[in-house]
Structure formats: C-alpha cells, structure tokens
Protein backbone atom coordinates (compact mmCIF):
# COMPACT_ATOMS: atom_id res chain seq x y z
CA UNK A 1 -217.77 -80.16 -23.47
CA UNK A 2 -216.17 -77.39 -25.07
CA UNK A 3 -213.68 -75.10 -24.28
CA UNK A 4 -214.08 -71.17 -25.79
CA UNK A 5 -212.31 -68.02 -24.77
CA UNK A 6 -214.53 -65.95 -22.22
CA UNK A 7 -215.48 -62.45 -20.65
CA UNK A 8 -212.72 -61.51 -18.10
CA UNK A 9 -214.42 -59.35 -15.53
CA UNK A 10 -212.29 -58.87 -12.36
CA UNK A 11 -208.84 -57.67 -11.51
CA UNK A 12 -206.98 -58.32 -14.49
CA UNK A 13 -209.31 -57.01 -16.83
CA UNK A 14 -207.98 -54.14 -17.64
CA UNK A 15 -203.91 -55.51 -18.35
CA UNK A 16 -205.94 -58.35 -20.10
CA UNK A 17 -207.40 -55.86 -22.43
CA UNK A 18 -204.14 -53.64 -23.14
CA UNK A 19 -202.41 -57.46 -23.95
CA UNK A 20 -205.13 -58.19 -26.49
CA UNK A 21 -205.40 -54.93 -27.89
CA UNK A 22 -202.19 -53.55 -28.01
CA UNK A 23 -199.57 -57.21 -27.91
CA UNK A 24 -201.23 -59.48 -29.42
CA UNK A 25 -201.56 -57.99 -32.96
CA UNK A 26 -198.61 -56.53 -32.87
CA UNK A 27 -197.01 -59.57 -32.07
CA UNK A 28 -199.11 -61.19 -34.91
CA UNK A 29 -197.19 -59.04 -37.06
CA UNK A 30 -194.18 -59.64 -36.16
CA UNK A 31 -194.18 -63.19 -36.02
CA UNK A 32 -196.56 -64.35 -38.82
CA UNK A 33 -196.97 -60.86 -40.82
CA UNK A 34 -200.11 -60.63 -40.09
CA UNK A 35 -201.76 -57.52 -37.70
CA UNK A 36 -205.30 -57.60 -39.03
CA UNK A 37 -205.47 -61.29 -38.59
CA UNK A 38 -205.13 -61.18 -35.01
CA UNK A 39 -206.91 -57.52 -34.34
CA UNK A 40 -210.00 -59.48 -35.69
CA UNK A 41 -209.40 -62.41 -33.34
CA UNK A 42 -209.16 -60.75 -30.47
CA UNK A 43 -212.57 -58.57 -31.59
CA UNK A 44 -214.24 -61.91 -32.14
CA UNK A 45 -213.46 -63.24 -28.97
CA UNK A 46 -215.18 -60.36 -27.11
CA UNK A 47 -218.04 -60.74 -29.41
CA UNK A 48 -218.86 -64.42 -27.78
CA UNK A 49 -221.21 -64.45 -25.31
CA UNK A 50 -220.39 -64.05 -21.53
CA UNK A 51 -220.43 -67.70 -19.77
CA UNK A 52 -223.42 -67.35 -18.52
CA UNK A 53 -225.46 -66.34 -21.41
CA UNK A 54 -223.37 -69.35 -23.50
CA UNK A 55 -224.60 -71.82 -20.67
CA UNK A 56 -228.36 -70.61 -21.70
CA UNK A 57 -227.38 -70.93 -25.22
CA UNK A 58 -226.38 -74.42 -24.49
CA UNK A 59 -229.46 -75.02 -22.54
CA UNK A 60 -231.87 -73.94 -24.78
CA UNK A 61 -230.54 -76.37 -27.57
CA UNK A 62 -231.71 -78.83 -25.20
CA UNK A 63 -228.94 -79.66 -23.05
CA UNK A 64 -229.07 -80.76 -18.99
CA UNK A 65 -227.05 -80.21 -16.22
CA UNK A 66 -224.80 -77.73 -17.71
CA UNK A 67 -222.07 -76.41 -16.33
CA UNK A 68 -219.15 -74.58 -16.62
CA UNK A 69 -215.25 -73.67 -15.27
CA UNK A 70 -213.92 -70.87 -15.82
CA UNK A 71 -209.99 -71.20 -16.37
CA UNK A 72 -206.55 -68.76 -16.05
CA UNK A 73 -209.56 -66.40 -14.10
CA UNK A 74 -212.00 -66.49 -17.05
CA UNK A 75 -209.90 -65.81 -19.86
CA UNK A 76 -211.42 -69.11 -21.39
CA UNK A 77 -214.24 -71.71 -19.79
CA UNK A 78 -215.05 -75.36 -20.13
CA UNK A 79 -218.62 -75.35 -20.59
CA UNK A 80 -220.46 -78.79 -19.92
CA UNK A 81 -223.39 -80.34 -20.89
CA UNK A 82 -225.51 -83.27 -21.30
CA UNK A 83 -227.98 -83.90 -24.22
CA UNK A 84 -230.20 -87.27 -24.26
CA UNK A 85 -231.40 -88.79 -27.54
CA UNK A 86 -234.64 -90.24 -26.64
C-alpha cells in the first residue's frame, strides 16, 4: 500500500490549484519561514504521476491485482498492490 498525493481533475480543481499555489506557501511562510520550501512541494506533487499511470508503474515492477482509492476527491490515493516472491 501506499498513500501519495494525486492529480485532482474535476470540480474542485481549479480552488484546489489557487490553495496550493497561492495559500499554501504563503502560509509556509508565515508559519515556519519558509515560502520556497513549500512552492517546491506543491510543484513536486504535480510532478507525480496521475493514478493511473502510478498503478502501471506499480504494475510493471511486478505487482498483481493493483488497485487504488482515490481520497478527499483525488487530492491523494491509496494505491494497492500485491507482489509474490516465488
């Protein structure tokens, strides 16, 4: 299992984008003193791959039945997956 932040693509897209642009590093700033820190976290977390193309990613390092949920409307998933050893 493992839980990652996701690709939001439906209603709240676009007040979910102004929030991580525009709040979050701002708020990073305010609170810990530190804007760049959480610019670049919200640019890496729309640099992981969709859920769909992590679920091939998954499957092509030789995982099974995989799966995944997508959680608070895709703003992060629970990807599944089951890998034998024999």
């Amino acid at each position: 299992m493992c839980l990652e932040f996701s690709k939001v693509n439906n209603i709240i897209k676009p007040f979910y984008d102004i929030y991580s642009f525009q709040i979050i590093p701002v708020l990073g700033q305010l609170l810990a003193s530190d804007y760049n820190s959480y610019k670049y976290l919200v640019e890496s977390i729309r640099m992981f791959p969709d859920q769909q193309k992590f679920a091939q990613m998954i499957r092509d390092a030789g995982f099974s039945d995989i799966s995944y949920e997508n959680l608070s409307l895709g703003i992060c998933s629970i990807h599944t997956g089951v890998k034998n050893s024999f």
